[in-house]
C-alpha atoms as a PDB file:
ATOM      1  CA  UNK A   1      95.151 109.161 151.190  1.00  0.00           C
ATOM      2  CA  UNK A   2      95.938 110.958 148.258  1.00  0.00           C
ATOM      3  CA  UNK A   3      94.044 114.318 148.738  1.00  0.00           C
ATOM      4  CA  UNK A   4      95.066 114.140 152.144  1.00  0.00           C
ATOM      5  CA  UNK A   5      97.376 116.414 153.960  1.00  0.00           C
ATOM      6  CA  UNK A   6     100.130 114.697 154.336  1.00  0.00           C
ATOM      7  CA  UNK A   7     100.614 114.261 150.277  1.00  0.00           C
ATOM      8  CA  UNK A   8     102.146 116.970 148.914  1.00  0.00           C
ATOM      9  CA  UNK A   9     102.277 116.061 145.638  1.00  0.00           C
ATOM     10  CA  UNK A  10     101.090 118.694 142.488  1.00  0.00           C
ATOM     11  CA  UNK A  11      99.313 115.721 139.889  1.00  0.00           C
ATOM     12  CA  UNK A  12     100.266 116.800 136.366  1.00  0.00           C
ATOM     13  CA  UNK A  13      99.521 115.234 132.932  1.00  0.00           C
ATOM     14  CA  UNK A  14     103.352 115.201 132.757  1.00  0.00           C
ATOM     15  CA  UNK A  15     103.183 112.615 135.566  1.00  0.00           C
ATOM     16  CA  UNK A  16     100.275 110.974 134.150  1.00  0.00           C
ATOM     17  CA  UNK A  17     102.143 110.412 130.824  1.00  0.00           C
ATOM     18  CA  UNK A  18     104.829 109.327 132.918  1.00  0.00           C
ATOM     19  CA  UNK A  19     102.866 106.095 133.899  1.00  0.00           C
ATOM     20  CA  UNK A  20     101.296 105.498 130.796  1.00  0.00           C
ATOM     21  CA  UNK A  21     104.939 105.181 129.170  1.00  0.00           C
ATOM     22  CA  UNK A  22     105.517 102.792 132.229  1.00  0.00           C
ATOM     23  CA  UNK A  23     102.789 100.395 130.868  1.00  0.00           C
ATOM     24  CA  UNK A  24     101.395 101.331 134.689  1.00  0.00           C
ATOM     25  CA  UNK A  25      97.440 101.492 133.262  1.00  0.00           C
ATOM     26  CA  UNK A  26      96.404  99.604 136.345  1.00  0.00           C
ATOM     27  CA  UNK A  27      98.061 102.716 138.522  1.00  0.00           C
ATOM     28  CA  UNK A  28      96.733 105.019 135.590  1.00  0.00           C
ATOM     29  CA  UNK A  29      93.414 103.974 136.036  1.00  0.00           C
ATOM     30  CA  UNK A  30      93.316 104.902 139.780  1.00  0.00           C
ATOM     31  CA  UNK A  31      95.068 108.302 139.208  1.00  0.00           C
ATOM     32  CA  UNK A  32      92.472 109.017 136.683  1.00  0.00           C
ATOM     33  CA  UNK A  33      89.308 108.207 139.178  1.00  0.00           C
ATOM     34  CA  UNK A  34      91.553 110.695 141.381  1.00  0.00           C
ATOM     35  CA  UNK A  35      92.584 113.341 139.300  1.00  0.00           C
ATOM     36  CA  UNK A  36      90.173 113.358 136.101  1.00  0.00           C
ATOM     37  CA  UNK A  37      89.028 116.790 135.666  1.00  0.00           C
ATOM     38  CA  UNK A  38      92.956 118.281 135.716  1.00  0.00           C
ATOM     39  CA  UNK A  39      94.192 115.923 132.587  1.00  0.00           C
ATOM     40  CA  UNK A  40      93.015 117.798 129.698  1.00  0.00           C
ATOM     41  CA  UNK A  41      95.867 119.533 128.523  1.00  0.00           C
ATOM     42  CA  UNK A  42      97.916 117.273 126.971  1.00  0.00           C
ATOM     43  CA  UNK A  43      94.860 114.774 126.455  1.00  0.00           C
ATOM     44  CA  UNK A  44      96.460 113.983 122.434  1.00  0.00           C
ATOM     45  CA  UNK A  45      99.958 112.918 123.968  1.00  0.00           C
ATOM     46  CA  UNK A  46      97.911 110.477 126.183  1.00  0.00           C
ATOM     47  CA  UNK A  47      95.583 109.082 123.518  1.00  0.00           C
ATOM     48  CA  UNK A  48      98.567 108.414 121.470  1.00  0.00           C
ATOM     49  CA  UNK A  49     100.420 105.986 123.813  1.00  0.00           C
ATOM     50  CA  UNK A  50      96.901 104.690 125.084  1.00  0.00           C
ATOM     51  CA  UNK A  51      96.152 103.577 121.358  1.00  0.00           C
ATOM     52  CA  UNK A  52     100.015 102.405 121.181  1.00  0.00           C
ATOM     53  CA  UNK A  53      99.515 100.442 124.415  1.00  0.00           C
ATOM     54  CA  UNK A  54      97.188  97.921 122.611  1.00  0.00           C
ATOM     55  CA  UNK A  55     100.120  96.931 120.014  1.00  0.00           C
ATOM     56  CA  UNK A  56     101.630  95.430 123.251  1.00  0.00           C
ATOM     57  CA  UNK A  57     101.277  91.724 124.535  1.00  0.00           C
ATOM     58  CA  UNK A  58     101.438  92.509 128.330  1.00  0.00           C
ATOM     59  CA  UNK A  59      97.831  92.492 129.458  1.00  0.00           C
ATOM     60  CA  UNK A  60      95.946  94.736 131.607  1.00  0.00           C
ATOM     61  CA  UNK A  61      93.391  95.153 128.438  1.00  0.00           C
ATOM     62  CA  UNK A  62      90.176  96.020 131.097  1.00  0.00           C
ATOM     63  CA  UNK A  63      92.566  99.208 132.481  1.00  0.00           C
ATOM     64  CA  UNK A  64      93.710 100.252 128.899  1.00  0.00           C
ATOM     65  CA  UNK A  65      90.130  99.852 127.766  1.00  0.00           C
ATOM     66  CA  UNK A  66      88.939 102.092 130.841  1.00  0.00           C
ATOM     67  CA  UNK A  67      91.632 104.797 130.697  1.00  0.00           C
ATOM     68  CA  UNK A  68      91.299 105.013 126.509  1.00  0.00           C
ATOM     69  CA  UNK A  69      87.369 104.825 126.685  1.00  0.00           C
ATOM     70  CA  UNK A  70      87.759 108.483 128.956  1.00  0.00           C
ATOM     71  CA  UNK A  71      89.579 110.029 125.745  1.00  0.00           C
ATOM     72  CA  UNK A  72      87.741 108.803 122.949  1.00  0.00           C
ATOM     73  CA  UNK A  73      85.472 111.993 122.711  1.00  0.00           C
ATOM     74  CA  UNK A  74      88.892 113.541 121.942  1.00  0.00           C
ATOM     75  CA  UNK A  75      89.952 111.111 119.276  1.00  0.00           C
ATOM     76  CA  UNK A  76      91.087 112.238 115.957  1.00  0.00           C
ATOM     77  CA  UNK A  77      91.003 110.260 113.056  1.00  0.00           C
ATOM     78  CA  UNK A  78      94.130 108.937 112.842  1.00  0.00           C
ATOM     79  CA  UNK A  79      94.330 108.036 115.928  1.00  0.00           C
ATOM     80  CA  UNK A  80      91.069 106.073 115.492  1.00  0.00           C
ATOM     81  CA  UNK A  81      92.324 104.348 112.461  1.00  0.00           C
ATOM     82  CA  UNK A  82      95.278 103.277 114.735  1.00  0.00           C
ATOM     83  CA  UNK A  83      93.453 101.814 117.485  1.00  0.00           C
ATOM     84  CA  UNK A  84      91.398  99.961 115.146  1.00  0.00           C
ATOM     85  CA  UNK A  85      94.668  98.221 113.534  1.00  0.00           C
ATOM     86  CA  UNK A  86      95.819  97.717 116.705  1.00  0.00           C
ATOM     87  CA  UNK A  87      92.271  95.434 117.409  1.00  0.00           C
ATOM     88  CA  UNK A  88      92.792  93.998 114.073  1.00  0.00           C
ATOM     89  CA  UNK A  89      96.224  93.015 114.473  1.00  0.00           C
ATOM     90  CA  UNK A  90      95.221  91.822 118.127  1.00  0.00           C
ATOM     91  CA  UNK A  91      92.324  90.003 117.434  1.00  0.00           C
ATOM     92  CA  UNK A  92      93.815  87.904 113.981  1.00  0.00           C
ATOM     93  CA  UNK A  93      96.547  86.753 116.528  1.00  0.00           C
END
């Protein structure tokens, strides 16, 4: 349905980002399987809420895992050292 015709929709990362700030990662994760290979330009933006997404309490840890494991080639440091505080934190509580 979504490469169909009838949706005329151009998929950004701006849209992307857009759900992510939403806490929508079970949406993300099937708008990534869908539109993968066009995400790449603003691929630090999205790591950085992905890795902030795991300071919150609201679930959906299998479709934060997915969407964050995609990025992790792109990872900086910092943002590494981040996520793993966020485990920490997360896993003590």
């Amino acid at each position: 349905m979504i490469n169909s015709e009838d949706f005329r929709m151009e998929f950004t990362d701006d849209n992307f980002i857009d759900i992510i700030e939403n806490s929508a990662y079970d949406i993300g994760v099937i708008l990534y399987r869908e539109y993968f290979l066009i995400l790449n330009e603003k691929a630090d933006k999205i790591i950085n809420l992905l890795v902030q997404a795991f300071n919150e309490t609201n679930g959906m840890l299998e479709a934060k895992a997915f969407l964050l494991k995609r990025y992790i080639a792109k990872m900086k440091y910092e943002q590494a050292i981040k996520f793993l505080e966020a485990i920490e934190k997360g896993v003590s509580n």
